[in-house]
N, C-alpha and C. Protein backbone atom coordinates (compact mmCIF):
# COMPACT_ATOMS: atom_id res chain seq x y z
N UNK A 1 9.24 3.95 -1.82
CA UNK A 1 7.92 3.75 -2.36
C UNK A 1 7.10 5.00 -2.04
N UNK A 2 6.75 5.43 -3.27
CA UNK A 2 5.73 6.22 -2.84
C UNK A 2 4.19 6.17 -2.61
N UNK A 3 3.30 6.76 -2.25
CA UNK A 3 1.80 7.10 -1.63
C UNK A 3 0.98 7.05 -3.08
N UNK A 4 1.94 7.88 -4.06
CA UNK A 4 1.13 8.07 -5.23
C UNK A 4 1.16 6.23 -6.47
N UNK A 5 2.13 5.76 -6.13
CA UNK A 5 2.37 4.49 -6.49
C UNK A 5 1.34 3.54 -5.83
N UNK A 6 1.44 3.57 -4.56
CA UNK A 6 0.13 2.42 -3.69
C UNK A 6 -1.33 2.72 -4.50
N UNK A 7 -1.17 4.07 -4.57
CA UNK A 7 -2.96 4.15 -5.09
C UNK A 7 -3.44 3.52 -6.51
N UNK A 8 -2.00 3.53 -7.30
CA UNK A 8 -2.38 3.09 -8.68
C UNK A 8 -2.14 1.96 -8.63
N UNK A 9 -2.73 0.86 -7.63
CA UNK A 9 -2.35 -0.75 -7.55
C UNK A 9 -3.57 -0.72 -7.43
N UNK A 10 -4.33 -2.14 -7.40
CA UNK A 10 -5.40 -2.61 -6.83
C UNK A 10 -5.05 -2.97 -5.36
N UNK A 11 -6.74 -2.63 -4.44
CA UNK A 11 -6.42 -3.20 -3.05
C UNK A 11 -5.70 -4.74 -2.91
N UNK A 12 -5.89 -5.94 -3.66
CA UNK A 12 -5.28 -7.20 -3.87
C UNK A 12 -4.08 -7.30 -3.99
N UNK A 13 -3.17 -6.29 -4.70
CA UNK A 13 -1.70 -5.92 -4.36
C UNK A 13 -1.33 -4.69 -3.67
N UNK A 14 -2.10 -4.10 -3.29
CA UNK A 14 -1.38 -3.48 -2.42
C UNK A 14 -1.15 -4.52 -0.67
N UNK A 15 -2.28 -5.46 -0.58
CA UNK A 15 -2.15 -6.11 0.60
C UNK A 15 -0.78 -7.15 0.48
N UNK A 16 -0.98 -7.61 -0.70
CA UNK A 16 0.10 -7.97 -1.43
C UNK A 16 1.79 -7.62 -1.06
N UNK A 17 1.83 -6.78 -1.19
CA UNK A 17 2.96 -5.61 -0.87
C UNK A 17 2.96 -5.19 0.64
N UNK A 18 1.84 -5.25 1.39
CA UNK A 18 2.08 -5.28 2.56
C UNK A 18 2.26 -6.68 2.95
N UNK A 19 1.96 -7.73 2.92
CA UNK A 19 2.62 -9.08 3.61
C UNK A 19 4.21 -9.03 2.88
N UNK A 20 4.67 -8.45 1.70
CA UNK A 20 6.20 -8.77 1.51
C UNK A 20 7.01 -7.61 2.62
N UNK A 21 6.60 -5.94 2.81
CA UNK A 21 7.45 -5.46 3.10
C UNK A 21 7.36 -6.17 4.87
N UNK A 22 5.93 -6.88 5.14
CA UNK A 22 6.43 -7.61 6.79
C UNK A 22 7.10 -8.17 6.89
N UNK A 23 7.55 -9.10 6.04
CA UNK A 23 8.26 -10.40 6.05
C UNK A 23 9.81 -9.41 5.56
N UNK A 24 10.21 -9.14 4.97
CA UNK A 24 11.43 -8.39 4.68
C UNK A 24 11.59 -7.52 6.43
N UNK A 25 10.66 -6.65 6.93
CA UNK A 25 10.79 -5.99 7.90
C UNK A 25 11.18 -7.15 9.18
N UNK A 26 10.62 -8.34 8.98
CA UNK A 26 10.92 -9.38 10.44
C UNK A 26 12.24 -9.75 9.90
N UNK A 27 12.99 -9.85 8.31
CA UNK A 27 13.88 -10.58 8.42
C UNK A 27 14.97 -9.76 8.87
N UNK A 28 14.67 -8.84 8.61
CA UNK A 28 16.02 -7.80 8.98
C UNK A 28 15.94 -7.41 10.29
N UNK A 29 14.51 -7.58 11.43
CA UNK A 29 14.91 -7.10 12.27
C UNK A 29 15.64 -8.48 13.25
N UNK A 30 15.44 -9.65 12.48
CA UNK A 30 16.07 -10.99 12.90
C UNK A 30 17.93 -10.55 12.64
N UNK A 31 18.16 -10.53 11.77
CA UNK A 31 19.55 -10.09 11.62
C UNK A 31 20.05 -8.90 12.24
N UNK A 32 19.02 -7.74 12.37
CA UNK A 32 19.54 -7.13 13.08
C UNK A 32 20.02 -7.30 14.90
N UNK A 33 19.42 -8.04 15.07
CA UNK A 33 19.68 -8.97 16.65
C UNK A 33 20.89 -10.03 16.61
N UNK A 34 21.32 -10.37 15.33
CA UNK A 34 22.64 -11.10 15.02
C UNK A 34 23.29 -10.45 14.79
N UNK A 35 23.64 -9.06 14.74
CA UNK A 35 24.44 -7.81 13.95
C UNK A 35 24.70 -8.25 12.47
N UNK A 36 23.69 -8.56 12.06
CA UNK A 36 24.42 -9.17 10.51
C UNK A 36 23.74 -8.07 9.39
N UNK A 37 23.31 -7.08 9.79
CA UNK A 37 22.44 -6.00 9.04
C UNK A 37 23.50 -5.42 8.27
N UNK A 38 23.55 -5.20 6.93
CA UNK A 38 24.52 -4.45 6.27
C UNK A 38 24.22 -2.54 6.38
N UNK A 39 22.57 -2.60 6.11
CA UNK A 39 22.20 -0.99 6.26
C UNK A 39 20.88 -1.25 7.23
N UNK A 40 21.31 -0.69 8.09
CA UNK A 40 20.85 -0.55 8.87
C UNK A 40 19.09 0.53 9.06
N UNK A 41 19.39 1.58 7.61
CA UNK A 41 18.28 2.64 8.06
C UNK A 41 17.60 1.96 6.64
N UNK A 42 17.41 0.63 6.22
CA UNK A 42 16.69 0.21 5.32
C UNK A 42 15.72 -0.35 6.66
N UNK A 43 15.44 -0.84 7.68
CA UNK A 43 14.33 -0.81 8.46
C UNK A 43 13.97 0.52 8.73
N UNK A 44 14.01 1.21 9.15
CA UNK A 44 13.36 2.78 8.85
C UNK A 44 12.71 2.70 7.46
N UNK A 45 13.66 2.75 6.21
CA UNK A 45 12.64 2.23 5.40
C UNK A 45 11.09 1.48 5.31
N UNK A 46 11.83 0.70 5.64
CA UNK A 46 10.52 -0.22 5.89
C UNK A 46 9.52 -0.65 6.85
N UNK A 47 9.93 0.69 7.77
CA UNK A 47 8.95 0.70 8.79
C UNK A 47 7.57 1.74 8.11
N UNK A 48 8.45 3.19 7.73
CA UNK A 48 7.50 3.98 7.06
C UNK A 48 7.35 3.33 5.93
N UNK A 49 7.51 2.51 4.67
CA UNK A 49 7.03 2.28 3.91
C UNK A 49 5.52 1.37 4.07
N UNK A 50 5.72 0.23 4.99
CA UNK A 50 4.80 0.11 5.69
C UNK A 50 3.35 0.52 6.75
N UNK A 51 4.03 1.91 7.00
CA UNK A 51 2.74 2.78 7.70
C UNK A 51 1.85 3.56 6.22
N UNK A 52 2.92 3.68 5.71
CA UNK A 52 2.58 4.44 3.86
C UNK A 52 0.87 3.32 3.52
N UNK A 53 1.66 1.92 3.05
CA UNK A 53 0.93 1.11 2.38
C UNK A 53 -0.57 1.33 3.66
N UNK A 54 -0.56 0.83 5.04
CA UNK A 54 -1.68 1.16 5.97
C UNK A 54 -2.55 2.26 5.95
N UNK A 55 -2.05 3.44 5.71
CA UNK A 55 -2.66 4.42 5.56
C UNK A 55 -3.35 4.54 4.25
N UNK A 56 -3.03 4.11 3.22
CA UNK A 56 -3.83 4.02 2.07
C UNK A 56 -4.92 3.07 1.92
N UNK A 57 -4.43 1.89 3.16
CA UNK A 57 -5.30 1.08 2.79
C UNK A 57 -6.78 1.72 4.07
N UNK A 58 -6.39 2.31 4.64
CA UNK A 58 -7.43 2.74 5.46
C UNK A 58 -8.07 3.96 5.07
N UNK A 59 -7.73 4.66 4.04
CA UNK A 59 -8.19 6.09 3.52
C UNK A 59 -9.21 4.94 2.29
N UNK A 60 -8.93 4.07 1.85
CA UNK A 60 -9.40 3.15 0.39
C UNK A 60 -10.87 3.00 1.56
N UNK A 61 -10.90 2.41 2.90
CA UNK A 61 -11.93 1.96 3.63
C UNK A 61 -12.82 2.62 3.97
N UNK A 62 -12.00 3.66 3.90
CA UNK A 62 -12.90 5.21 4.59
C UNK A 62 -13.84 5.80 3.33
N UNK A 63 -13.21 5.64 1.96
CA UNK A 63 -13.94 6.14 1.22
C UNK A 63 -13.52 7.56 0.90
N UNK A 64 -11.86 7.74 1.48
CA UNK A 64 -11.54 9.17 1.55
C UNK A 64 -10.80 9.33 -0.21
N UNK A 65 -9.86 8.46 -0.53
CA UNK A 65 -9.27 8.17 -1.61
C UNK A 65 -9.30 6.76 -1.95
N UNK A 66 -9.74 6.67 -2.82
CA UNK A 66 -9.58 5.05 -3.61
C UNK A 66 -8.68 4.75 -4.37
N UNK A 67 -8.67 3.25 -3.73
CA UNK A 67 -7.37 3.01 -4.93
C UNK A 67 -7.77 2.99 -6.55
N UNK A 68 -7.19 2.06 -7.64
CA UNK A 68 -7.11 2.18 -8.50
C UNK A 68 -8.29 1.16 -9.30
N UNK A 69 -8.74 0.07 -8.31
CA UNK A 69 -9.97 -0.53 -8.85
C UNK A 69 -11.67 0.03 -8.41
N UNK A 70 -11.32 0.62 -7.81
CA UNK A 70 -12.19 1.46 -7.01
C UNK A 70 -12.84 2.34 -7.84
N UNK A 71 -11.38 3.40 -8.78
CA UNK A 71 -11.76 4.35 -9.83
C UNK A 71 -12.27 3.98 -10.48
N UNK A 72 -11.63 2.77 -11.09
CA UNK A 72 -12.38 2.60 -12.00
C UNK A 72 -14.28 2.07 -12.32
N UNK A 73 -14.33 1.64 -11.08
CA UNK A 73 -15.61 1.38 -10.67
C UNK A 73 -16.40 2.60 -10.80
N UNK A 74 -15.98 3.91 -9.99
CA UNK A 74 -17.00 4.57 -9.70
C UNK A 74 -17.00 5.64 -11.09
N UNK A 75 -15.68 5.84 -11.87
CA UNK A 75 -16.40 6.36 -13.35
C UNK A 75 -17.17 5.37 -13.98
N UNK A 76 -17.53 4.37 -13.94
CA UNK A 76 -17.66 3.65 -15.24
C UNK A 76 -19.25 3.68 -13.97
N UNK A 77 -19.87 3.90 -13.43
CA UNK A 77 -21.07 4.04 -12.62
C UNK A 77 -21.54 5.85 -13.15
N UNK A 78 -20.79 6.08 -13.02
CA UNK A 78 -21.09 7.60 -13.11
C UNK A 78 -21.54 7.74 -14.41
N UNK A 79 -20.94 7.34 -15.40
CA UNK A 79 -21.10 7.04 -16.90
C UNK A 79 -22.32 6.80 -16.72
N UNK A 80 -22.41 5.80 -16.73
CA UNK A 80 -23.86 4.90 -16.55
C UNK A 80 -25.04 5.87 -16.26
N UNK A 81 -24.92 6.70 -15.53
CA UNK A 81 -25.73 7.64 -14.85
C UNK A 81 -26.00 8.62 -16.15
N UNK A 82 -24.90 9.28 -16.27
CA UNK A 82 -25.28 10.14 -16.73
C UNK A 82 -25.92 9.76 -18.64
N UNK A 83 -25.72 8.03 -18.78
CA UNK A 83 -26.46 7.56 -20.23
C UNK A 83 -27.43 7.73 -19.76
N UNK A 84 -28.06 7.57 -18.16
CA UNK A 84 -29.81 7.07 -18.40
C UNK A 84 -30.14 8.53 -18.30
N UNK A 85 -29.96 9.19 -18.02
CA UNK A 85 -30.33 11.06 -18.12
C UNK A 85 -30.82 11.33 -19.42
């Protein structure tokens, strides 16, 4: 998953996507304590895929990069602005 993919979601799925990759990340690290893990560096996966989705969602909070409902908010404001001019 990439960084540039999270941003073009809304915050509602991207949180979305973070409660699935937790639940995938607890199940495998459950199997991995049974040795029943087939690949093993798919938790690595999904450890950074998970810090990925956090970090976007905390840059969205910060106001540093917004996600994708966000954009669209703040052109369609800006618009607005520049009709009453």
């Amino acid at each position: 998953m990439k960084a540039r993919e999270l941003k073009e979601l809304t915050k509602e799925e991207v949180i979305l996507k973070k409660e699935e990759v937790e639940k995938e990340l607890f199940n495998l690290k459950i199997r991995q304590a049974t040795r029943q893990i087939d690949n093993p560096l798919k938790l690595r996966m999904l450890r950074r895929d998970l810090a990925k989705i956090n970090t976007v969602l905390r840059e969205h909070e910060l106001g540093i990069k917004l996600l994708a409902e966000s954009l669209k908010e703040s052109n369609n404001r800006q618009t607005d602005e520049k009709k009453q001019t």
